[in-house]
C-alpha atoms as a PDB file:
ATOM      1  CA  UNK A   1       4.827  25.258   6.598  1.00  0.00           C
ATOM      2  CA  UNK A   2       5.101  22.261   4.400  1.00  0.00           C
ATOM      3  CA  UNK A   3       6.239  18.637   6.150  1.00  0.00           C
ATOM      4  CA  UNK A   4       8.605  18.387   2.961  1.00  0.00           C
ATOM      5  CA  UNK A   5      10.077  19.948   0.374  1.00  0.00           C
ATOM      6  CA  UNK A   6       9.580  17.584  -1.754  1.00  0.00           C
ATOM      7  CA  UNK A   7       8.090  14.149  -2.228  1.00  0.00           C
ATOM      8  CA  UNK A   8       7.921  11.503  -4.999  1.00  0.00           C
ATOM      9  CA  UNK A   9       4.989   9.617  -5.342  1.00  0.00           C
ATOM     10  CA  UNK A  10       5.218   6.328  -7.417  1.00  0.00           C
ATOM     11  CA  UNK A  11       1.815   5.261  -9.105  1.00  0.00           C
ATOM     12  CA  UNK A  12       0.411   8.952  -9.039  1.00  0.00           C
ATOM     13  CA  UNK A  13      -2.015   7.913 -11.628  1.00  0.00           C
ATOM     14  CA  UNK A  14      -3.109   4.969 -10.279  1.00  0.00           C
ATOM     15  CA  UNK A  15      -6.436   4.622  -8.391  1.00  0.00           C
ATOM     16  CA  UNK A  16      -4.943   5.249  -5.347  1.00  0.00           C
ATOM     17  CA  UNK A  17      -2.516   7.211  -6.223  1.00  0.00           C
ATOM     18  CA  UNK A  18      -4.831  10.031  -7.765  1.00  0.00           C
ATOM     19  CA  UNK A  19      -6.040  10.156  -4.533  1.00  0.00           C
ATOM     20  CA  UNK A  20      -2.769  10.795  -2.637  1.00  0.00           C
ATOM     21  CA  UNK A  21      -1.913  13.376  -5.149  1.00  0.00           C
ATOM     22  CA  UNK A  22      -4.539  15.623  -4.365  1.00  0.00           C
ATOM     23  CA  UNK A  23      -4.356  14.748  -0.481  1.00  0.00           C
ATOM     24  CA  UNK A  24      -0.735  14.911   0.367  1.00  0.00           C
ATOM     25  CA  UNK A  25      -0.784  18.565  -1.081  1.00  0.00           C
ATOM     26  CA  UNK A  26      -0.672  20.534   1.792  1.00  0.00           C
ATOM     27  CA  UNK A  27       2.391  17.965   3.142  1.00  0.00           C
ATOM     28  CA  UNK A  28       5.161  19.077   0.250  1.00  0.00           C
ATOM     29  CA  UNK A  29       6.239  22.065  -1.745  1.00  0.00           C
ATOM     30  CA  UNK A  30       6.522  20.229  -4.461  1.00  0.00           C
ATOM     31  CA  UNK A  31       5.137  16.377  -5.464  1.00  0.00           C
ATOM     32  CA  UNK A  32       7.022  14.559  -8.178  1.00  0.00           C
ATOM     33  CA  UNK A  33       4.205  12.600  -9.722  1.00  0.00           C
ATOM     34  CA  UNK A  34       5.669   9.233 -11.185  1.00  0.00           C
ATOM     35  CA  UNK A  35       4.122   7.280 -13.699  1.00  0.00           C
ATOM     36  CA  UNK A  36       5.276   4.823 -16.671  1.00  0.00           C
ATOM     37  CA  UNK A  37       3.225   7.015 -19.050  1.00  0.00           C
ATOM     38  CA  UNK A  38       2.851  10.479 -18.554  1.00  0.00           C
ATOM     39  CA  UNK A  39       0.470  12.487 -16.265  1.00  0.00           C
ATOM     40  CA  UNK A  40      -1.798  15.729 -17.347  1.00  0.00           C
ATOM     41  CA  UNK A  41      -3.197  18.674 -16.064  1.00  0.00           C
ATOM     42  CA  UNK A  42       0.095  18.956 -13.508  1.00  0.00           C
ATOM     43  CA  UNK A  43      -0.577  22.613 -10.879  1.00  0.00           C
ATOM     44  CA  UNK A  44       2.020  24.528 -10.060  1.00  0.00           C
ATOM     45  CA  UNK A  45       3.501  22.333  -6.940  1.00  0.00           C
ATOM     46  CA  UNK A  46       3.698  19.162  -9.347  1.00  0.00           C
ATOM     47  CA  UNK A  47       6.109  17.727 -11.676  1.00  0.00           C
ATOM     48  CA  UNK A  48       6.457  15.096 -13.631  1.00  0.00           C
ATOM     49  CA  UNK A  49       8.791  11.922 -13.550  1.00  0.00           C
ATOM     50  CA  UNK A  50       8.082   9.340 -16.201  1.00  0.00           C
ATOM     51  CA  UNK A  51       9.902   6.092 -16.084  1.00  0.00           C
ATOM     52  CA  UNK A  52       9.468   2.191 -15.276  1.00  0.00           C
ATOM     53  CA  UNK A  53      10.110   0.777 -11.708  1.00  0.00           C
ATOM     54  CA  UNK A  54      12.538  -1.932 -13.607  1.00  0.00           C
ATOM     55  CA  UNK A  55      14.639   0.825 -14.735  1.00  0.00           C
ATOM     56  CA  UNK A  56      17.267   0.985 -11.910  1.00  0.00           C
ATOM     57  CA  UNK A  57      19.141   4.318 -13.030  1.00  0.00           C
ATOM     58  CA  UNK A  58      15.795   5.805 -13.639  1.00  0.00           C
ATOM     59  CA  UNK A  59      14.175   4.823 -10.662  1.00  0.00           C
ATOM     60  CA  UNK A  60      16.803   6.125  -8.918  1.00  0.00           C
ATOM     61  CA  UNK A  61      17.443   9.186 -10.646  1.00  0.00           C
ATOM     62  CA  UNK A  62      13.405   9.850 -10.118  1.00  0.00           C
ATOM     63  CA  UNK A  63      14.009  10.501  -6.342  1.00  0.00           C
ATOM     64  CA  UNK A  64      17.163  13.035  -6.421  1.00  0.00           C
ATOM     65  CA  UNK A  65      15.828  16.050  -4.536  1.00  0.00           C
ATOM     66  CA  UNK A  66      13.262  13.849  -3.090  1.00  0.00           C
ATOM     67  CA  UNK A  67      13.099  14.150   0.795  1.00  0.00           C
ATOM     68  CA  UNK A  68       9.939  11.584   1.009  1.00  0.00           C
ATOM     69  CA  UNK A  69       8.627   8.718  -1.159  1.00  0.00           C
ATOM     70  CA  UNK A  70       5.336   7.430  -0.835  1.00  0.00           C
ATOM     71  CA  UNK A  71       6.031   4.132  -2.888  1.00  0.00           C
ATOM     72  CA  UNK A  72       2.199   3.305  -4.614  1.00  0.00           C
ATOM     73  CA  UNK A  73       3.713   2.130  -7.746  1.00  0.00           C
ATOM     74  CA  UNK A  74       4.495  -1.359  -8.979  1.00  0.00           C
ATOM     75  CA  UNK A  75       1.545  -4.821 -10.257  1.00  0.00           C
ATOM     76  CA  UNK A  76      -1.115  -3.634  -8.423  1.00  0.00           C
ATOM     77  CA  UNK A  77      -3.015  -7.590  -8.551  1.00  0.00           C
ATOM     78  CA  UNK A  78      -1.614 -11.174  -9.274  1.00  0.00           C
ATOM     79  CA  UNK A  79       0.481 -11.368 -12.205  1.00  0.00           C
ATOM     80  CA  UNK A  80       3.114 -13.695 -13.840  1.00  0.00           C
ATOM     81  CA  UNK A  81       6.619 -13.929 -11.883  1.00  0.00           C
ATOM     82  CA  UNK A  82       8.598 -12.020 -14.087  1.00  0.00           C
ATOM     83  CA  UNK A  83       5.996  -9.208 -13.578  1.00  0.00           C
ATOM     84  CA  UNK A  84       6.011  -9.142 -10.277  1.00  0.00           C
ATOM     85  CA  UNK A  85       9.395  -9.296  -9.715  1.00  0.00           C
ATOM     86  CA  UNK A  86      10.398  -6.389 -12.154  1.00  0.00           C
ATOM     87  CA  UNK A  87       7.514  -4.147 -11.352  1.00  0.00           C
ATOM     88  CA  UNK A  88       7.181  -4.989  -7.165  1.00  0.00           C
ATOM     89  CA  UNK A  89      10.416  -6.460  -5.922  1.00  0.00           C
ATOM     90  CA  UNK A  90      13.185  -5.201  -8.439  1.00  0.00           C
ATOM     91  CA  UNK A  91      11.240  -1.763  -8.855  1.00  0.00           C
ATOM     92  CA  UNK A  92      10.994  -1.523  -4.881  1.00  0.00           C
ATOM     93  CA  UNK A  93      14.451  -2.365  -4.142  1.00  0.00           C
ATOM     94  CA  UNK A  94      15.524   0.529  -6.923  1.00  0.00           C
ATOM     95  CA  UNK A  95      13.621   2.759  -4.618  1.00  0.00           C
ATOM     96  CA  UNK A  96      15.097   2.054  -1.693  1.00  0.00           C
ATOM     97  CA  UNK A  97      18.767   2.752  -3.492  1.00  0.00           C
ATOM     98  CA  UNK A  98      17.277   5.773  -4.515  1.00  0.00           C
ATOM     99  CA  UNK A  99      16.320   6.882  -0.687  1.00  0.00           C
ATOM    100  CA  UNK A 100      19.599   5.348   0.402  1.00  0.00           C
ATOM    101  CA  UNK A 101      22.102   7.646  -2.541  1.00  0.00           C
ATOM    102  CA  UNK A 102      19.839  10.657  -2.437  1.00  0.00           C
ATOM    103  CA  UNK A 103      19.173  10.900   1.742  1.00  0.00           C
ATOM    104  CA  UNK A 104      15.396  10.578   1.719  1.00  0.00           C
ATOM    105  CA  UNK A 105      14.235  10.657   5.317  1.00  0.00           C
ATOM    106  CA  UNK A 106      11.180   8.426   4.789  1.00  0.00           C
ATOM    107  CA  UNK A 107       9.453   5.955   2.737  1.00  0.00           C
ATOM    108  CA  UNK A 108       5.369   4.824   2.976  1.00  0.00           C
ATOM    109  CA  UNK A 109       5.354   1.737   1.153  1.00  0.00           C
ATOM    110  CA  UNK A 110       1.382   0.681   0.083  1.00  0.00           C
ATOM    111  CA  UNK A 111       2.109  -3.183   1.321  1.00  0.00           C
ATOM    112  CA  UNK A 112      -1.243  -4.975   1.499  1.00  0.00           C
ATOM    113  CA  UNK A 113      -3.451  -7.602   3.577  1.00  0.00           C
ATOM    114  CA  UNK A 114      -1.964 -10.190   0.820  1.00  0.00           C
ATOM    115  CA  UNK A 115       1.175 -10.682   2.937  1.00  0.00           C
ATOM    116  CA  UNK A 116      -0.704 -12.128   5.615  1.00  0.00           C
ATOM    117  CA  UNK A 117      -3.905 -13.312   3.493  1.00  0.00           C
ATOM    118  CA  UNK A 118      -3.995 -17.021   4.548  1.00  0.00           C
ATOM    119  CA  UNK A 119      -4.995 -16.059   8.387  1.00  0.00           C
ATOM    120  CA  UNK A 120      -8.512 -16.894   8.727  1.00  0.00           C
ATOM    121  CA  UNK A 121     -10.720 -14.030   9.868  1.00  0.00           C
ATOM    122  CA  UNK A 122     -11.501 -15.384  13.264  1.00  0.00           C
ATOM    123  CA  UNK A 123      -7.372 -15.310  14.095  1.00  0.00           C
ATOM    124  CA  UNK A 124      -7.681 -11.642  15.216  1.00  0.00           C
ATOM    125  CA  UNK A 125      -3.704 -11.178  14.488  1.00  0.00           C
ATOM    126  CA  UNK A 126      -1.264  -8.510  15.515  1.00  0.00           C
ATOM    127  CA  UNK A 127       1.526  -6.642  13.604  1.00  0.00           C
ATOM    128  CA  UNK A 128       3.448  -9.349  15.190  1.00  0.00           C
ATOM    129  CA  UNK A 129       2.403 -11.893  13.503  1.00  0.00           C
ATOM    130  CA  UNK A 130       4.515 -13.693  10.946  1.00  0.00           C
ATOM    131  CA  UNK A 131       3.890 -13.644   7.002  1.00  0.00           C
ATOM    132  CA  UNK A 132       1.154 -15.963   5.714  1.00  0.00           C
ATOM    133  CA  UNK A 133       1.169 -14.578   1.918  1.00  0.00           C
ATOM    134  CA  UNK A 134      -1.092 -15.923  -0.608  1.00  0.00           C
ATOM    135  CA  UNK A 135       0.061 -15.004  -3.990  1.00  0.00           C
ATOM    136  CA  UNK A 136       3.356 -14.347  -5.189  1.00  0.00           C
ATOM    137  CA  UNK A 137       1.558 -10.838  -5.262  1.00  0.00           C
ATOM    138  CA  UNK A 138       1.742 -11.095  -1.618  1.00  0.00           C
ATOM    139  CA  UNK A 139       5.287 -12.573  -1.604  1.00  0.00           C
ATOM    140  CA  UNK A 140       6.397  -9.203  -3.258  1.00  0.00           C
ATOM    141  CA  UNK A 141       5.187  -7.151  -0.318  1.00  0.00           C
ATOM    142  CA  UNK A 142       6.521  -9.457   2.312  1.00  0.00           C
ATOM    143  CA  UNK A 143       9.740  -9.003   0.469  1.00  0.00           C
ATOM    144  CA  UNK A 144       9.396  -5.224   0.344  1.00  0.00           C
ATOM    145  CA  UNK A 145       8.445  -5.102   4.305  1.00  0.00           C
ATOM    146  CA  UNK A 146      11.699  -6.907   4.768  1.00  0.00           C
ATOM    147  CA  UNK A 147      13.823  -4.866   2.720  1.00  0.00           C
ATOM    148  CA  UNK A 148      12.806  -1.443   4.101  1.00  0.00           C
ATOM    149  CA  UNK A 149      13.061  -2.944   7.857  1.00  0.00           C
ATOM    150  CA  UNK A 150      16.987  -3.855   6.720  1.00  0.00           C
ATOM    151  CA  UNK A 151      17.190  -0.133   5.112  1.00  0.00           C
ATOM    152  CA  UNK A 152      16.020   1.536   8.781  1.00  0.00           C
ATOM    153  CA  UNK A 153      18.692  -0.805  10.361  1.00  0.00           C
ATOM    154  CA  UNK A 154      21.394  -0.705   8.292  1.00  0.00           C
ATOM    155  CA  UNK A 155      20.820   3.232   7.018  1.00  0.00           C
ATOM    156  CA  UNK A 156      18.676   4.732   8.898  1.00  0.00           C
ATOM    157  CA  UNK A 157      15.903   5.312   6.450  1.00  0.00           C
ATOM    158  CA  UNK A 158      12.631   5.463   8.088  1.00  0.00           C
ATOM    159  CA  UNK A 159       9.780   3.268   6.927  1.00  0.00           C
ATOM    160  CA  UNK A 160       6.163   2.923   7.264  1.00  0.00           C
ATOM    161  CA  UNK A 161       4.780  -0.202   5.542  1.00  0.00           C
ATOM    162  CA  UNK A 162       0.757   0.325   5.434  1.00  0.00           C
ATOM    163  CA  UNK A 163      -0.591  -2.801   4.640  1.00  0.00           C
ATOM    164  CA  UNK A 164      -4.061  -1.758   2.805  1.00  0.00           C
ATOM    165  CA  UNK A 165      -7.247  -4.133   2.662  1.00  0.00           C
ATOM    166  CA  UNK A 166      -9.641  -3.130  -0.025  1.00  0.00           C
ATOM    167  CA  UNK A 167      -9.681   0.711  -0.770  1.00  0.00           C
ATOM    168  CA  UNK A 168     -11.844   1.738  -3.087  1.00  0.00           C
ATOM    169  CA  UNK A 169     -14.820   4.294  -3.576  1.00  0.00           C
ATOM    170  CA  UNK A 170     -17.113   2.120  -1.536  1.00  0.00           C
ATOM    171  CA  UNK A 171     -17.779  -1.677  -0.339  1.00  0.00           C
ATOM    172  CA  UNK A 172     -19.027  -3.981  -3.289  1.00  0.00           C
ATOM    173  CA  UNK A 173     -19.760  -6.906  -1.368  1.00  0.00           C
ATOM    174  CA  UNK A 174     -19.382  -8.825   2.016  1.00  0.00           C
ATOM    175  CA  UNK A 175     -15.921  -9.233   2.458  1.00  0.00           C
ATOM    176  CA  UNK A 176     -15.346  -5.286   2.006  1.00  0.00           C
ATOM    177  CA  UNK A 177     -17.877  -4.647   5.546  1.00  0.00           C
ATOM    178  CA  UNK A 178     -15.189  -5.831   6.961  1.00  0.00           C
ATOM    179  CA  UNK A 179     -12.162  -4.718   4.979  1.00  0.00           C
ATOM    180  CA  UNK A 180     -13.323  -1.329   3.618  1.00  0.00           C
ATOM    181  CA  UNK A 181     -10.945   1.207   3.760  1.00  0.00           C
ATOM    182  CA  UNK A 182     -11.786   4.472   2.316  1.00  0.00           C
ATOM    183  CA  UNK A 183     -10.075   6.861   0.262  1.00  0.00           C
ATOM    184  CA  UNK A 184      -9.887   9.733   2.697  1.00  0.00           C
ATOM    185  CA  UNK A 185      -8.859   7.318   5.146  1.00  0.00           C
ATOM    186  CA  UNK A 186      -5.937   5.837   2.905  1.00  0.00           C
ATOM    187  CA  UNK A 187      -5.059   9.261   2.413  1.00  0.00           C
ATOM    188  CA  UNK A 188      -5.215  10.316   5.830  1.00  0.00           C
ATOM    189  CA  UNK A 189      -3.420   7.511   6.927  1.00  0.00           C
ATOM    190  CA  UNK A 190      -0.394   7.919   4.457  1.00  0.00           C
ATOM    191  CA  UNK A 191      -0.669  11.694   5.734  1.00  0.00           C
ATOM    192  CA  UNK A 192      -0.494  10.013   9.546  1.00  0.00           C
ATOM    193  CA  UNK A 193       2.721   8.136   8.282  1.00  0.00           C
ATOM    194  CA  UNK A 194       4.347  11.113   6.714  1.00  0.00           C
ATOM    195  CA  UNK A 195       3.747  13.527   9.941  1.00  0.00           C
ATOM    196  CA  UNK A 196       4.228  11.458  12.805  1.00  0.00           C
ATOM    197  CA  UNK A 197       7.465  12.514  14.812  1.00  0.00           C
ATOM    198  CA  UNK A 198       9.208   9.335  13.943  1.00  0.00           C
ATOM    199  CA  UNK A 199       8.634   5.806  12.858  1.00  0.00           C
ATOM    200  CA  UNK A 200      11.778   3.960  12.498  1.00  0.00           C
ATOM    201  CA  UNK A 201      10.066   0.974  11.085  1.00  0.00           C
ATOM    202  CA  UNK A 202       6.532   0.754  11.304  1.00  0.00           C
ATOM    203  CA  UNK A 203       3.999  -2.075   9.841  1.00  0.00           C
ATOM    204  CA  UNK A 204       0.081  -0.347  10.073  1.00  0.00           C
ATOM    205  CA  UNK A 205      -2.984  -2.080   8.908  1.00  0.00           C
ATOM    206  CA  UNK A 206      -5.030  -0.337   6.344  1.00  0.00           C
ATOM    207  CA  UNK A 207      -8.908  -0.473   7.265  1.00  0.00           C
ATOM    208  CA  UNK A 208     -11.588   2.046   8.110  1.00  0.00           C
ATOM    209  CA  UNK A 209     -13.319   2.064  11.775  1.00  0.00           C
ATOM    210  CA  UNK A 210     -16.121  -1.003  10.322  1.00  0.00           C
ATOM    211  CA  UNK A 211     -18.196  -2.586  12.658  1.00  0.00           C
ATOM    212  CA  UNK A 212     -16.617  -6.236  12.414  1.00  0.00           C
ATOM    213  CA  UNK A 213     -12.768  -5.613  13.615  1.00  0.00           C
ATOM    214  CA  UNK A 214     -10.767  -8.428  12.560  1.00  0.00           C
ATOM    215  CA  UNK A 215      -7.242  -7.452  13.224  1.00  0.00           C
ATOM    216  CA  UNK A 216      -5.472  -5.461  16.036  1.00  0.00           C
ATOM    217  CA  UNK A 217      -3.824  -2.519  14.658  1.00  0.00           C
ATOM    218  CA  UNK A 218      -2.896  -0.979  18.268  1.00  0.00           C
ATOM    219  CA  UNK A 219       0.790  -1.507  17.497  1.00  0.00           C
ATOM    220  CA  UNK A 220       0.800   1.259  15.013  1.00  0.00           C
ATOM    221  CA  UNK A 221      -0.869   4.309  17.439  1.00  0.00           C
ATOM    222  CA  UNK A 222       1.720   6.161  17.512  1.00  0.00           C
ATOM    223  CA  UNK A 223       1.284   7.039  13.848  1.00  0.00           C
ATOM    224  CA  UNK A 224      -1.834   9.143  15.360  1.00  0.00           C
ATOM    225  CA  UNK A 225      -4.071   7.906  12.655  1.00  0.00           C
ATOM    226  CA  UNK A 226      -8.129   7.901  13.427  1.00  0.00           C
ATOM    227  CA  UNK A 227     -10.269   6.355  10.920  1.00  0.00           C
ATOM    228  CA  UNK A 228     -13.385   8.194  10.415  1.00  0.00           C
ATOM    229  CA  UNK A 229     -15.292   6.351   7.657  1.00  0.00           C
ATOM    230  CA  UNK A 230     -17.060   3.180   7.875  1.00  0.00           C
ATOM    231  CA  UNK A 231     -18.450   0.057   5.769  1.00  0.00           C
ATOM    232  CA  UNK A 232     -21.932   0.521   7.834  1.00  0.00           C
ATOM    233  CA  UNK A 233     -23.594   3.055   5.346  1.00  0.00           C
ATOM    234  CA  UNK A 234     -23.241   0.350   2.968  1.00  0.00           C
ATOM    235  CA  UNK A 235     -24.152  -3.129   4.819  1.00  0.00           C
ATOM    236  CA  UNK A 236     -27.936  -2.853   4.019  1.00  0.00           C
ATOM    237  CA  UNK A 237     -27.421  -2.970   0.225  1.00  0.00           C
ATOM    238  CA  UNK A 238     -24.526  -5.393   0.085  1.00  0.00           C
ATOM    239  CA  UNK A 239     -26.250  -7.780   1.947  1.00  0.00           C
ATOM    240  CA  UNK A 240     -29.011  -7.476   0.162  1.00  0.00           C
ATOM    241  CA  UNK A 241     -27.244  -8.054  -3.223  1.00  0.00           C
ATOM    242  CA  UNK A 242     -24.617 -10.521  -2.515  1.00  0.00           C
ATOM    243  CA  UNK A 243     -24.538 -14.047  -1.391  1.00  0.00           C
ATOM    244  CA  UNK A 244     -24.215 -15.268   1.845  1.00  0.00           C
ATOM    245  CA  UNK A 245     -20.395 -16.299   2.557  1.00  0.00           C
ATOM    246  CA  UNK A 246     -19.422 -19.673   2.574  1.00  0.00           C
ATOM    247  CA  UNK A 247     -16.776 -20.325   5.867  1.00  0.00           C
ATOM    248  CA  UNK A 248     -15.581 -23.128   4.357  1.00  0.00           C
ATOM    249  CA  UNK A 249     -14.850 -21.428   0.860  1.00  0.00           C
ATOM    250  CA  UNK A 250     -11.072 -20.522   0.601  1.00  0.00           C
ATOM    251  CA  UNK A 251     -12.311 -17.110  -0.381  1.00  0.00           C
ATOM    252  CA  UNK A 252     -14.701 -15.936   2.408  1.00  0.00           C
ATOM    253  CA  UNK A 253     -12.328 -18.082   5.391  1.00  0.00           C
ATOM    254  CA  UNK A 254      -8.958 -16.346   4.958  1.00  0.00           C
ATOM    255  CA  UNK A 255      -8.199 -12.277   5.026  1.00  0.00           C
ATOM    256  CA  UNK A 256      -6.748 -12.762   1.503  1.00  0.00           C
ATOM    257  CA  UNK A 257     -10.358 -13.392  -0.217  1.00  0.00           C
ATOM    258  CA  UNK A 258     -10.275 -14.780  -3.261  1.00  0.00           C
ATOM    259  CA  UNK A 259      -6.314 -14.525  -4.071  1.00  0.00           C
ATOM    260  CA  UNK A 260      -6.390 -17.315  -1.880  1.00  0.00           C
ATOM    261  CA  UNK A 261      -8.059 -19.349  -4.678  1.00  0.00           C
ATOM    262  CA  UNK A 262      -5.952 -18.208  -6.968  1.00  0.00           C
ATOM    263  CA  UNK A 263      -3.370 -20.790  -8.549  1.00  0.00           C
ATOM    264  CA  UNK A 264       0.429 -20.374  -9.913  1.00  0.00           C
ATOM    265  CA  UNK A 265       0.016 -17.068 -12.194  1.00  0.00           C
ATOM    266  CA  UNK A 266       2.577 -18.739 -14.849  1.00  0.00           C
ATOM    267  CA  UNK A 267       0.223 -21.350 -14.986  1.00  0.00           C
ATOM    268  CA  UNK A 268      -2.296 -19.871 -16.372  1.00  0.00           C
ATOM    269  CA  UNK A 269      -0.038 -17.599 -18.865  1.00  0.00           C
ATOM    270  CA  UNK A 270       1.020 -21.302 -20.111  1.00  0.00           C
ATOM    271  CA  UNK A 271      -2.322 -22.100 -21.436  1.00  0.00           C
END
């Protein structure tokens, strides 16, 4: 028996997001793949919902029927304000409207290590610690981790904000030994947040079971998650092929990498 009837999942054809939609299949009847340009090759459990994250009675008309969101959409990297705040704050904010008018139970929102990127990797944090963000990238998420812990307050919507280091098909260099998180894992991890018995309002870190732990993600066990990939298959030819890291260097001292050297976004658009 499916978890849901039926969920919506924002940036289905993103990277990650191509991943959750073949993952999360066993978890819905149906999965409402959203994009801003339409998606192809749709089986018979998936539909289509095309619109942009700005678009407030769009957005919200996209989750009608919708008793899950798993919210992957939005500026995926560093971008100009006006970017990030239609695509990652304005967009996300729609979203939550849409849970609140059409009674989702639950939303996974992909957050990400930039809303506390300015720790330095020797601070071995909690969940509990406050925001450090280093972008306005990172503002955007802090913003959206604040705005789905007033929606499980105020409305009862649950939340699970999974703040993801660096998922991708495999570690490309130093930094990703340590914050490697693999696709199965981000996808069994979103599963984890889906399925557990309840939430209320949960921030998880995103990261596989590497060898160098840098964070303490004990606060979020009762999601049940268990990594089971690793960065170690990998170490011998990243080392090999990238520099040493530089402690002093903005971009190998602080969990944020090299966003952390990054400057004002508009500032660059200017030139």
């Amino acid at each position: 028996m499916n978890t849901y009837d039926r969920i919506l999942i924002t940036g289905a054809a993103g990277r990650l997001g191509s991943q959750l939609r073949k993952g999360l299949l066993p978890h819905a009847r149906i999965l409402r793949l959203a994009h801003h340009s339409p998606i192809g090759d749709l089986s018979d459990n998936e539909e289509p919902a095309v619109f942009d994250l700005s678009d407030m009675a769009a957005t919200i008309a996209a989750t009608e029927g919708c008793d899950a969101i798993v919210h992957f959409g939005g500026a995926a990297m560093e971008g100009p304000w006006q970017t990030i705040l239609d695509s990652n704050i304005r967009g996300s904010y729609h979203i939550y409207e849409g849970a609140r008018k059409h009674g989702a139970k639950r939303v996974i929102f992909a957050s990400s290590v930039h809303a506390i990127g300015y720790y330095t990797l020797d601070s071995q944090i909690g969940l509990d610690a406050p925001v450090r963000p280093d972008t306005l990238y990172g503002v955007s998420k802090t913003f959206v981790e604040s705005l789905s812990r007033f929606y499980w307050d105020k409305f009862g919507i649950e939340s699970v904000c999974l703040r993801i280091f660096s998922s991708f098909p495999e570690p490309s260099n130093r930094r990703m030994l340590w914050s490697y998180l693999s696709y199965d894992d981000c996808v069994r991890l979103t599963a984890a947040a889906l399925t557990a018995p309840r939430v209320g309002h949960t921030i998880s870190f995103g990261l596989s079971d590497n060898k160098v732990k840098v964070i303490d993600n004990s606060a979020a066990n009762h999601l049940g998650f268990v990594a089971q990939d690793s960065a170690e298959p990998w170490r011998e030819s990243v080392e090999s092929c990238t520099p040493v890291q530089d402690p002093r260097a903005p971009a190998d001292k602080y969990l944020g990498g090299y966003f952390c050297d990054l400057g004002h976004p508009d500032d660059r658009a200017d030139n």
